[in-house]
C-alpha atoms as a PDB file:
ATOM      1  CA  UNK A   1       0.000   0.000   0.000  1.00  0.00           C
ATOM      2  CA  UNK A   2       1.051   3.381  -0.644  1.00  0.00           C
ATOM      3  CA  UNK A   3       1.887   5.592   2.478  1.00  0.00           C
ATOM      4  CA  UNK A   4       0.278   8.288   0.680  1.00  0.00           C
ATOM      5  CA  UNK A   5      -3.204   7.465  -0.088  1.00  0.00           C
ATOM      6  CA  UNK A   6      -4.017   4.168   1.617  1.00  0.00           C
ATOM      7  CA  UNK A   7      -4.371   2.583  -2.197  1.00  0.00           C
ATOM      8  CA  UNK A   8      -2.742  -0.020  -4.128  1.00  0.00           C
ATOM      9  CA  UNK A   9      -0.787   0.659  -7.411  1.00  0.00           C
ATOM     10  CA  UNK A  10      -2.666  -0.600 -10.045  1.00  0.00           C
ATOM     11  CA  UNK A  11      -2.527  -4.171 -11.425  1.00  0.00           C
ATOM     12  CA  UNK A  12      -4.153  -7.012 -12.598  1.00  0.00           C
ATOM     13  CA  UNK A  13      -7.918  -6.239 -11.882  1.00  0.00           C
ATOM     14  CA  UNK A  14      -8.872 -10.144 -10.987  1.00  0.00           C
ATOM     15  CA  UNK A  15      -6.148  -8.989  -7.868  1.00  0.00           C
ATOM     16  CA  UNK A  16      -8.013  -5.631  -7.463  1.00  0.00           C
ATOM     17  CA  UNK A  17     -11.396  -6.880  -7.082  1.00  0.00           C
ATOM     18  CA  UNK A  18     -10.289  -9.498  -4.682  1.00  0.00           C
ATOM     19  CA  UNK A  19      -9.279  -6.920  -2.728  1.00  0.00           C
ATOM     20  CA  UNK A  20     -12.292  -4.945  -2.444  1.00  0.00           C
ATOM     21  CA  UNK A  21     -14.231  -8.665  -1.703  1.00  0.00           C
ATOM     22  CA  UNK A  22     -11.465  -8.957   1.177  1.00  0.00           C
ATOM     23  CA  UNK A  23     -12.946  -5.245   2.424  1.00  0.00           C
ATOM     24  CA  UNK A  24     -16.082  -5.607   1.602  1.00  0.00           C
ATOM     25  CA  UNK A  25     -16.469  -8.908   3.983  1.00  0.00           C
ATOM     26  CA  UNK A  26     -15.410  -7.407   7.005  1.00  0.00           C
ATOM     27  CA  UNK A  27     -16.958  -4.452   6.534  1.00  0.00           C
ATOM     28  CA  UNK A  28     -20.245  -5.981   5.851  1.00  0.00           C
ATOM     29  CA  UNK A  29     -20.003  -8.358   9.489  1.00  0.00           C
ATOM     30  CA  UNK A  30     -18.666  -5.331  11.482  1.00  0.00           C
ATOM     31  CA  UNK A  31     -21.810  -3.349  10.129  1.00  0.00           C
ATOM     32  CA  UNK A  32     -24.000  -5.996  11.296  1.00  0.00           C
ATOM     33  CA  UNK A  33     -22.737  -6.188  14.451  1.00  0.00           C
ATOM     34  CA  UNK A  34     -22.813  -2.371  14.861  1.00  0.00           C
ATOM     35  CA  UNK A  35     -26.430  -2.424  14.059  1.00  0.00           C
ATOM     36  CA  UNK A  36     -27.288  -4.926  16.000  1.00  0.00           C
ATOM     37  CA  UNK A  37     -25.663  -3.401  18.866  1.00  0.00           C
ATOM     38  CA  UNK A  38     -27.429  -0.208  18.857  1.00  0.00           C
ATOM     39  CA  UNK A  39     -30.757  -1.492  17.481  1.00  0.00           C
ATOM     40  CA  UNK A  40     -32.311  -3.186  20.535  1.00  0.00           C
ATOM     41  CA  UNK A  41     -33.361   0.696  21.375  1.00  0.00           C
ATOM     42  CA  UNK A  42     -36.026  -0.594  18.316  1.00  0.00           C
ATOM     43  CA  UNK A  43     -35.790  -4.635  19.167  1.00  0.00           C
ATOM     44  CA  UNK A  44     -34.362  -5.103  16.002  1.00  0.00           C
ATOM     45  CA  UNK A  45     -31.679  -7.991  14.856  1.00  0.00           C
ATOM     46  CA  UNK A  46     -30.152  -7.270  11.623  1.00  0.00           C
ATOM     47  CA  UNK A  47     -32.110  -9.302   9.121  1.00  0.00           C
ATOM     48  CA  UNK A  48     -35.385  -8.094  11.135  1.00  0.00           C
ATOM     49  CA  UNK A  49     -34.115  -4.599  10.058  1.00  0.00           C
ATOM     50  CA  UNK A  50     -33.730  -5.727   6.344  1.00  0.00           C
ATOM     51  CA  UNK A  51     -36.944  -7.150   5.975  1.00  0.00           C
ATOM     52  CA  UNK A  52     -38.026  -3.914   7.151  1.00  0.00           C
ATOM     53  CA  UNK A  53     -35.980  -1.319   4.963  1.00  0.00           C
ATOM     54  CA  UNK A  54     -36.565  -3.605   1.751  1.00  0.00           C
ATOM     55  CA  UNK A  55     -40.374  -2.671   2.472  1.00  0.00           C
ATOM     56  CA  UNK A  56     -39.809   0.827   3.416  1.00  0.00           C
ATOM     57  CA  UNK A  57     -38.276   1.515   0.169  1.00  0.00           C
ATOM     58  CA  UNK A  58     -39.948  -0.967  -1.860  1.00  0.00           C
ATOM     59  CA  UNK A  59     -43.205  -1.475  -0.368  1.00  0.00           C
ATOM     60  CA  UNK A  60     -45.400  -4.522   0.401  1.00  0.00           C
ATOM     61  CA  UNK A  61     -43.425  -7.706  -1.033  1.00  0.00           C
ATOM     62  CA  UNK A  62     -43.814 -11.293  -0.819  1.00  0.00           C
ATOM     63  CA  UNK A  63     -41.044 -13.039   1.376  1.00  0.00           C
ATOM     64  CA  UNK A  64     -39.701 -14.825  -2.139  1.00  0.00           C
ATOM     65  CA  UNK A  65     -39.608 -11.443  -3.615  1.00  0.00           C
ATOM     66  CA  UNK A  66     -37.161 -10.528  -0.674  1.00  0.00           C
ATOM     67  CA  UNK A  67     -35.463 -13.396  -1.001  1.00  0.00           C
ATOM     68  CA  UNK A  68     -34.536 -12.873  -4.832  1.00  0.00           C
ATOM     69  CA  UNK A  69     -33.628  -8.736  -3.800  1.00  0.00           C
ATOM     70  CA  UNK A  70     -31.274  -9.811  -1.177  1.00  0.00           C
ATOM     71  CA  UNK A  71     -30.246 -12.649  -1.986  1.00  0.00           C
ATOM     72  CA  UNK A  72     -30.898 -14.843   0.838  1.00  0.00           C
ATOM     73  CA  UNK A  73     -33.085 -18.297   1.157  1.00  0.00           C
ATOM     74  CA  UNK A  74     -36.542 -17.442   1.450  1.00  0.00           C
ATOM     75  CA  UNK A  75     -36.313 -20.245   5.005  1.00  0.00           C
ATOM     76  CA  UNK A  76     -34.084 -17.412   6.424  1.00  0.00           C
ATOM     77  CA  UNK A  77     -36.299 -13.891   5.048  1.00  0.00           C
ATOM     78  CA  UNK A  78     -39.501 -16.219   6.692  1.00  0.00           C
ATOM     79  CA  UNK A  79     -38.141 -16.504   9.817  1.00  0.00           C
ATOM     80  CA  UNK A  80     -37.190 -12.877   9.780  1.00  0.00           C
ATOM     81  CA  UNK A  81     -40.681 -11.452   8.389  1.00  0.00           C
ATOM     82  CA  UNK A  82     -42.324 -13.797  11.310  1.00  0.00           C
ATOM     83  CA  UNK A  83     -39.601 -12.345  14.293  1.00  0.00           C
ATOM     84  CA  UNK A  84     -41.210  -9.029  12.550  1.00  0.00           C
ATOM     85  CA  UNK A  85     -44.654 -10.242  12.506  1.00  0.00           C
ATOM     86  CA  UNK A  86     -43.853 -11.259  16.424  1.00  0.00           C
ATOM     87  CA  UNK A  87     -42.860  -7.719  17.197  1.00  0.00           C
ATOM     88  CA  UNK A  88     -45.938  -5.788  15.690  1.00  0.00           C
ATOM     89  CA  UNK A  89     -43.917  -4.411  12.778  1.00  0.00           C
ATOM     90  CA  UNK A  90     -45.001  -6.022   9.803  1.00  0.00           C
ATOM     91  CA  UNK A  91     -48.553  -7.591   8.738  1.00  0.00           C
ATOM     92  CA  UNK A  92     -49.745 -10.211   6.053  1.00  0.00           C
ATOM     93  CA  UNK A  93     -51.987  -9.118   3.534  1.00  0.00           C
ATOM     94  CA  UNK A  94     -53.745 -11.344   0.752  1.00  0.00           C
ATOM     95  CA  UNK A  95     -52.401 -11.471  -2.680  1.00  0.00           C
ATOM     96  CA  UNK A  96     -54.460 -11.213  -5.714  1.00  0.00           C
ATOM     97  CA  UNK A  97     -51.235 -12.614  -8.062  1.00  0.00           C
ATOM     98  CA  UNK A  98     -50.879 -15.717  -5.794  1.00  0.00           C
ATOM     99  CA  UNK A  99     -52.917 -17.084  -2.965  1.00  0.00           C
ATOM    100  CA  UNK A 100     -49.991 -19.334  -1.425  1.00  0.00           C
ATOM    101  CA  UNK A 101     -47.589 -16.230  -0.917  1.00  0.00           C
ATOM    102  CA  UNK A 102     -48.995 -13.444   1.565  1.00  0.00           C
ATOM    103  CA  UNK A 103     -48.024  -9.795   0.679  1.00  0.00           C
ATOM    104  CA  UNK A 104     -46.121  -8.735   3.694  1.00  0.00           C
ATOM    105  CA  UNK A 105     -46.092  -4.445   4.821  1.00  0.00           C
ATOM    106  CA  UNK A 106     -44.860  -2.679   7.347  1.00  0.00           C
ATOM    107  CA  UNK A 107     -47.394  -1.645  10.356  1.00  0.00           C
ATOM    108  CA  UNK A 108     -46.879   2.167  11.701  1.00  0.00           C
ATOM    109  CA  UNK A 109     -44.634   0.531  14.391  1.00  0.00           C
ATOM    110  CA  UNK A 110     -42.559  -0.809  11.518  1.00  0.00           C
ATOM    111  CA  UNK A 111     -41.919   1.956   9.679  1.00  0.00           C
ATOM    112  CA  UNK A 112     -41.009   4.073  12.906  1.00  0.00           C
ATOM    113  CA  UNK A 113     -38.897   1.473  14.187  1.00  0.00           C
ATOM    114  CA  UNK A 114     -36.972   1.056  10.871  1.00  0.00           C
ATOM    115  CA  UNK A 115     -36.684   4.892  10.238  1.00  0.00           C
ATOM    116  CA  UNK A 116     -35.193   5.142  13.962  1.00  0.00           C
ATOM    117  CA  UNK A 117     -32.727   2.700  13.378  1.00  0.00           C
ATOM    118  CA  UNK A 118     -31.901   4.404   9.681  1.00  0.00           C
ATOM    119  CA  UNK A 119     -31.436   7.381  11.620  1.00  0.00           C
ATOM    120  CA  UNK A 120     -28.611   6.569  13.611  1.00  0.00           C
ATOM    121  CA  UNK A 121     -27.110   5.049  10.662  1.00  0.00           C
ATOM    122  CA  UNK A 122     -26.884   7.613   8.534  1.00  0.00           C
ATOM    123  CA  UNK A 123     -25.832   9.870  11.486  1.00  0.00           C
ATOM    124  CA  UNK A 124     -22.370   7.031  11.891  1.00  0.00           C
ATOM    125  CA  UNK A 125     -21.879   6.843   8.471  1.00  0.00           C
ATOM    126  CA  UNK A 126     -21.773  10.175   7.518  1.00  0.00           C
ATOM    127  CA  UNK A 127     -19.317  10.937  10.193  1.00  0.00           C
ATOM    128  CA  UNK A 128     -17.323   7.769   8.880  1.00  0.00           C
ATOM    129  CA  UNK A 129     -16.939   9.092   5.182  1.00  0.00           C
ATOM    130  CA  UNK A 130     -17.193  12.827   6.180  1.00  0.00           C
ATOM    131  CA  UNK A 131     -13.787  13.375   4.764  1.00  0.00           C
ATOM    132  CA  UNK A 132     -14.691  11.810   1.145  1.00  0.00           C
ATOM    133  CA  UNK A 133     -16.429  13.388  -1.838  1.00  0.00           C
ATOM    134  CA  UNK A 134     -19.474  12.950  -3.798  1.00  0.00           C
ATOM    135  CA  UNK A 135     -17.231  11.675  -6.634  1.00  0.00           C
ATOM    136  CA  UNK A 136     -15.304   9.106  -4.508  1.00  0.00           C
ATOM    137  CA  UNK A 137     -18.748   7.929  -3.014  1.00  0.00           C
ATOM    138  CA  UNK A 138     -20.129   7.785  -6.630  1.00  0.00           C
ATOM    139  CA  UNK A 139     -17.014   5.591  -7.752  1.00  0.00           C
ATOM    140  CA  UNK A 140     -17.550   2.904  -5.194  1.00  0.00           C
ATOM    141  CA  UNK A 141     -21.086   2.876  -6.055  1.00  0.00           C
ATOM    142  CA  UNK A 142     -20.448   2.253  -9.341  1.00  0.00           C
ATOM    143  CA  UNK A 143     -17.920  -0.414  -8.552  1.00  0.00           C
ATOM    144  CA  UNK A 144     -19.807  -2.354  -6.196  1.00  0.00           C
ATOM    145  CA  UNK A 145     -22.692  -2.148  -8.667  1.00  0.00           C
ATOM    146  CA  UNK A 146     -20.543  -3.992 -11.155  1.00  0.00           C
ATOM    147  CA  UNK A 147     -19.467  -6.570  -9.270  1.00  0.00           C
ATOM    148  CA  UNK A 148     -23.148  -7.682  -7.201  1.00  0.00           C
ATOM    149  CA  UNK A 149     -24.565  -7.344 -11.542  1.00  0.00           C
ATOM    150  CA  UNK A 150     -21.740  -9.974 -12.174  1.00  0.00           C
ATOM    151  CA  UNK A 151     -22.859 -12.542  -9.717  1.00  0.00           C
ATOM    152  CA  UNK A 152     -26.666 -11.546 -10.779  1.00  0.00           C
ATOM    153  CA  UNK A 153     -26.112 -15.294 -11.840  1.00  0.00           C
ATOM    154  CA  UNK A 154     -25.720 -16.989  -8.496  1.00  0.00           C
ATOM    155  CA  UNK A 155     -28.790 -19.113  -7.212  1.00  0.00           C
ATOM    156  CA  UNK A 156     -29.382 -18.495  -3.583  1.00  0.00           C
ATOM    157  CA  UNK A 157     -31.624 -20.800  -2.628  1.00  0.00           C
END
């Protein structure tokens, strides 16, 4: 690593992208454990709190439709939307495109809860990356966006 800028020269990009995988894992598990350190204010474990912010921003889903966005076994986004359920925060509608698979949406608890814990978030983060600019941010956007479109591939279930 340079001393200057914390960043690699440039080289082959199969060794590049492994690095960002090598950041991006750790980064990811300290996350979670961050939010699920500071979210029992709301009651919330992490995959609780996705269920919920995939609805807030995408409205009322079906839990294999959450599955497929995430990428995680619709056994595991059940037994979240039911710990949900449990809490008050989300509710099971009927739905008119399939009669087997409820439409799940957040109660006013849930979206309160979920904003709360968004909240604080934001609030950590943008202290975290206070020192970098729009166009760094927009480059690792972009770059992570490249890599989850080329495992778009990748069963999950």
């Amino acid at each position: 690593m340079s001393e200057e800028n914390g960043t690699r020269a440039s080289g082959d990009t199969g060794d590049r992208f492994v690095e960002i995988f090598n950041l991006v894992g750790p980064l990811y598990r300290r996350a979670q454990r961050k939010v699920e350190q500071d979210a029992p204010l709301e009651g919330l474990s992490v995959g609780v709190r996705a269920v919920l912010n995939m609805l807030r921003e995408d409205g009322p889903m079906t839990v294999p439709q959450m599955g497929r966005a995430q990428a995680l076994s619709r056994q595991f986004v059940q037994r979240m939307t039911n710990d949900a359920a449990g809490l008050g925060l989300v509710e099971f509608h009927p739905n008119p495109a399939h009669k087997k698979s409820s439409l799940i949406a957040l109660t006013g608890k849930g979206r309160a809860a979920v904003t709360a814990v968004l909240d604080r978030e934001r609030a950590a983060l943008r202290q975290a990356g206070a020192d970098l600019t729009d166009d760094e941010i927009d480059a690792c956007v972009r770059v992570l966006s490249r890599l989850l479109r080329s495992l778009d591939d990748v069963d999950v279930n």
